[in-house]
N, C-alpha and C. Protein backbone atom coordinates (compact mmCIF):
# COMPACT_ATOMS: atom_id res chain seq x y z
N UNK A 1 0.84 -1.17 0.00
CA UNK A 1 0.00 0.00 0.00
C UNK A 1 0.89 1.24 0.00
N UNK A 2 0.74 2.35 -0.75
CA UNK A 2 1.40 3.15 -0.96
C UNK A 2 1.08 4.77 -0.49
N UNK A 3 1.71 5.14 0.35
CA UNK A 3 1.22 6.43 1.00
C UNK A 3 1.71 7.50 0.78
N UNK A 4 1.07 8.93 0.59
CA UNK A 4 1.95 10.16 -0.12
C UNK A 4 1.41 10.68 0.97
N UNK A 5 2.86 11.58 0.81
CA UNK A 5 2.77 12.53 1.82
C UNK A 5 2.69 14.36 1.55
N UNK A 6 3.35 14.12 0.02
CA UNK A 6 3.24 15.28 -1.00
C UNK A 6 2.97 14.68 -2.16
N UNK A 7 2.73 15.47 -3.13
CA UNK A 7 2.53 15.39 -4.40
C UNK A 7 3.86 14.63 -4.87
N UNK A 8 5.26 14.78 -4.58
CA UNK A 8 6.29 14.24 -5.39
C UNK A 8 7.15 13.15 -4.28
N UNK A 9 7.01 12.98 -3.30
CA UNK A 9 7.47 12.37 -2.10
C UNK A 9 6.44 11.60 -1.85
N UNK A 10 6.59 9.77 -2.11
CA UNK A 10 6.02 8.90 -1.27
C UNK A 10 6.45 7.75 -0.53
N UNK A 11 6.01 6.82 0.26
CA UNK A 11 6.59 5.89 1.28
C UNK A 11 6.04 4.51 0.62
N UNK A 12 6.44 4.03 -0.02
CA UNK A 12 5.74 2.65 -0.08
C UNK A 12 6.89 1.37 0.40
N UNK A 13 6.28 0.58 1.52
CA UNK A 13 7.09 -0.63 2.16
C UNK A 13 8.29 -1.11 1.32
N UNK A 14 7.59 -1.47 -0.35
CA UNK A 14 8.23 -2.00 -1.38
C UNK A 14 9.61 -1.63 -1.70
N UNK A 15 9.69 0.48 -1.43
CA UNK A 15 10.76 0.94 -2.02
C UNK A 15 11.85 1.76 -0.89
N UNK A 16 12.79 1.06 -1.18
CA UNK A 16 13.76 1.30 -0.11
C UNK A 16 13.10 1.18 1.45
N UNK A 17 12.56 -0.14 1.99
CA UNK A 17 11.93 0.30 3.13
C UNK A 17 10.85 1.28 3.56
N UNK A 18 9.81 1.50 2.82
CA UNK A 18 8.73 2.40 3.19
C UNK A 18 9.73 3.68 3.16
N UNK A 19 11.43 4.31 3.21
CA UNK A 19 11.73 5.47 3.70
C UNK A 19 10.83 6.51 2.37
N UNK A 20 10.89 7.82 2.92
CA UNK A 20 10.27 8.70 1.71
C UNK A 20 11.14 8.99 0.74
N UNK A 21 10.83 8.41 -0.47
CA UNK A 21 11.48 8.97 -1.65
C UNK A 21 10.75 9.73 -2.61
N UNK A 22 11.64 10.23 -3.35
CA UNK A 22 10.80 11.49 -4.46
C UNK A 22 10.25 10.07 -5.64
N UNK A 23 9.27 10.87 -5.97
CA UNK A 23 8.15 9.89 -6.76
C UNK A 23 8.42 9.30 -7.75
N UNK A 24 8.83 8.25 -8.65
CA UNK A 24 8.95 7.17 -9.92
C UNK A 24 10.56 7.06 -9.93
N UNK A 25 11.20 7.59 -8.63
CA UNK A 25 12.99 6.95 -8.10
C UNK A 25 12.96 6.37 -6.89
N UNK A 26 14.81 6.00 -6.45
CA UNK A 26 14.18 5.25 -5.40
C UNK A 26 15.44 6.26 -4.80
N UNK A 27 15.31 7.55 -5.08
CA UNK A 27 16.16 8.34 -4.39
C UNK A 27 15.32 8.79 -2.96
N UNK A 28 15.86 8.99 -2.04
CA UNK A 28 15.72 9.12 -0.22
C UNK A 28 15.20 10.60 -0.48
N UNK A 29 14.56 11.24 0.44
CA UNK A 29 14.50 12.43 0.34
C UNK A 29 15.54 12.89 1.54
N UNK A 30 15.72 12.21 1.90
CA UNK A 30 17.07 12.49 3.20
C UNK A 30 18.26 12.70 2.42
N UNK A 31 18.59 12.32 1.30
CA UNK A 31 19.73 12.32 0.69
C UNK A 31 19.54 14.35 0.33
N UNK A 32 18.49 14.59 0.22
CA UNK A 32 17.90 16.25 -0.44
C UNK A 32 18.33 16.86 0.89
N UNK A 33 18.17 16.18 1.71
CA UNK A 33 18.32 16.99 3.60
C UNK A 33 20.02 17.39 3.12
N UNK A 34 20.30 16.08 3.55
CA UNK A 34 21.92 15.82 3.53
C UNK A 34 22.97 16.66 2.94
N UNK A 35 22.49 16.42 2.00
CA UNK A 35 23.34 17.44 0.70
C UNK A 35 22.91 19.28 0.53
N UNK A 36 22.05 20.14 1.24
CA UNK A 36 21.77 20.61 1.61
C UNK A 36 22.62 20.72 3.01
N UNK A 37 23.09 20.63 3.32
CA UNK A 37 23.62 20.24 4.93
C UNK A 37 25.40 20.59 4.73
N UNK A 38 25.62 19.62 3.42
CA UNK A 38 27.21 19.33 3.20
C UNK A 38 27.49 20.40 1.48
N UNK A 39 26.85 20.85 1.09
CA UNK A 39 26.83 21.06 -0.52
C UNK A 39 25.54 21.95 -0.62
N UNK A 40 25.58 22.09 -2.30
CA UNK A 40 24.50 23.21 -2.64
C UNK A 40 23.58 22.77 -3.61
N UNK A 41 22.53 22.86 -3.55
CA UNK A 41 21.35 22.57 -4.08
C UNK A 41 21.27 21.91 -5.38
N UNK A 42 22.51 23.03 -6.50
CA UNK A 42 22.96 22.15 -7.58
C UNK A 42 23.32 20.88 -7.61
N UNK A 43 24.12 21.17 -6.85
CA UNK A 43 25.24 19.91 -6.68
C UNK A 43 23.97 18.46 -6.15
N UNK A 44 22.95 18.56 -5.26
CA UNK A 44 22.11 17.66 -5.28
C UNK A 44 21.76 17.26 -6.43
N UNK A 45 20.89 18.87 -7.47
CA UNK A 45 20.21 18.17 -9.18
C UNK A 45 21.07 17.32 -10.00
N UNK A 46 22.58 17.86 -9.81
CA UNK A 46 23.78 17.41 -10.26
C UNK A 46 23.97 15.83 -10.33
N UNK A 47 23.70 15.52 -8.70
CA UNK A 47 24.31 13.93 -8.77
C UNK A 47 23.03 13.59 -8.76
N UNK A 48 21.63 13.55 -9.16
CA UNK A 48 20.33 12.80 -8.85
C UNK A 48 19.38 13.09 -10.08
N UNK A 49 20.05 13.50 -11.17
CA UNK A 49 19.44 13.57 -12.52
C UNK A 49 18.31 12.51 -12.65
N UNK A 50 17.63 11.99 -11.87
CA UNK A 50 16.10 11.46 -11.75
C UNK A 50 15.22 12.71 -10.80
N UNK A 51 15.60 13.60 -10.20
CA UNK A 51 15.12 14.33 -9.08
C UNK A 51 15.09 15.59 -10.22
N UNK A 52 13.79 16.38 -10.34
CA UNK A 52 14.03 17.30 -11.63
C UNK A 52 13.86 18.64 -10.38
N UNK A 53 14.29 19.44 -10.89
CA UNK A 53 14.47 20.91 -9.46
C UNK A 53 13.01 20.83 -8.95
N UNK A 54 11.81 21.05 -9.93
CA UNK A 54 10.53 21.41 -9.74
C UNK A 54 10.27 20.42 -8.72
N UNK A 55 10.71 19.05 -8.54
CA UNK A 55 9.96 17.74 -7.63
C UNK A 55 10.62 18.65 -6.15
N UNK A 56 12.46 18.73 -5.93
CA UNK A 56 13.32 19.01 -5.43
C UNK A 56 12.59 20.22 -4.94
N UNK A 57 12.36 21.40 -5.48
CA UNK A 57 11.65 22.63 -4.60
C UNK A 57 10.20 22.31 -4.55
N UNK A 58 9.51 21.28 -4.62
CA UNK A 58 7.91 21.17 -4.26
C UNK A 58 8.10 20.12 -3.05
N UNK A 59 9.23 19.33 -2.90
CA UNK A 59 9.64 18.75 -1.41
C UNK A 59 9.84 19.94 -0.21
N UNK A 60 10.82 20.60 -0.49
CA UNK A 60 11.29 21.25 0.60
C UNK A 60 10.08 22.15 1.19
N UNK A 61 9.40 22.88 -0.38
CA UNK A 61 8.26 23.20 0.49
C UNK A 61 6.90 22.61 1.44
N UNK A 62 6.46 21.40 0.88
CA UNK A 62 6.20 20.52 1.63
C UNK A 62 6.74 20.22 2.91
N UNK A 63 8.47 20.11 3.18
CA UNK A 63 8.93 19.76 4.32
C UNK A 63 8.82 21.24 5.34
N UNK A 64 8.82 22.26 4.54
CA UNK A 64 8.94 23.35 5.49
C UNK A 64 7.39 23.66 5.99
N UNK A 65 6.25 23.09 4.76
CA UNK A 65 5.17 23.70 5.84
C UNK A 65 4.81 22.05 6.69
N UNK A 66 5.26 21.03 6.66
CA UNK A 66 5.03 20.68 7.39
C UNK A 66 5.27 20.54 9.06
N UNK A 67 7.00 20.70 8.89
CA UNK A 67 7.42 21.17 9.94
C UNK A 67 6.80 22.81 11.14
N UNK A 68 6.38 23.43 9.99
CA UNK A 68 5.35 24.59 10.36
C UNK A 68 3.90 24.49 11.06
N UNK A 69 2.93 23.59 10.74
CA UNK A 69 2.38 22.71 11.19
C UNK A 69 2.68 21.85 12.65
N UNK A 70 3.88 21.09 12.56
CA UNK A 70 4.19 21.05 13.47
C UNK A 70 4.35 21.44 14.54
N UNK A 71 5.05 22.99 14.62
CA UNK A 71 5.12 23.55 15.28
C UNK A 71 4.12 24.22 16.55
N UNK A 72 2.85 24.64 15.59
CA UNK A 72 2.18 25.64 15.34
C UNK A 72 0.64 24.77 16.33
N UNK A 73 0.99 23.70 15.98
CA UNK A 73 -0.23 22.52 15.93
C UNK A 73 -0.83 22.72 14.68
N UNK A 74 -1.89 21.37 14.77
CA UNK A 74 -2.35 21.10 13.06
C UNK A 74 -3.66 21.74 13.38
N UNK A 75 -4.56 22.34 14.55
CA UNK A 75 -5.61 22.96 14.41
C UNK A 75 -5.54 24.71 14.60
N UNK A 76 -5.98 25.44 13.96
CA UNK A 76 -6.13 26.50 13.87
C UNK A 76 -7.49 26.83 14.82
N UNK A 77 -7.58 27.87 15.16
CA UNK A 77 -8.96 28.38 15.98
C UNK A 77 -9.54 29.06 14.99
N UNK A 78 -11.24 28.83 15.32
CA UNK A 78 -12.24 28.94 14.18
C UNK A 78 -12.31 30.75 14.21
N UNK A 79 -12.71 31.53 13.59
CA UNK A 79 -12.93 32.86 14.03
C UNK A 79 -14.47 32.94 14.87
N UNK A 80 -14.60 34.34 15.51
CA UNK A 80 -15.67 33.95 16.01
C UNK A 80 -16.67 35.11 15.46
């Protein structure tokens, strides 16, 4: 069974261990953390020519509002 979590990032058991990879590779999205971390953004599109920028910046934003969410909590207060 296959679960998305974004539009280009999903988890299925099958591929690499359920970890999240960007969608029709079996590239990690941790590897996008990583290299980001050690290197520059190019240099990720560079070595992962299956990862096209558009998937690559529709992750991070995904990861940033989720982490935002997180933060924040996932319920908002209704107005009154």
């Amino acid at each position: 069974m296959q679960k998305s979590t974004a539009a280009v990032i999903v988890s299925d058991p099958e591929i690499m261990g359920g970890k999240p990879v960007f969608r029709g590779t079996r590239v990690p999205l941790q590897n996008l953390i990583d290299h980001l971390e050690n290197s520059t953004f190019e240099e990720f599109l560079e070595g992962f020519p299956g990862v096209s920028r558009e998937m690559a910046v529709a992750a991070l934003e995904e990861a940033n509002r989720t982490d935002l969410l997180r933060r924040i909590g996932t319920t908002f207060p209704r107005p009154q």
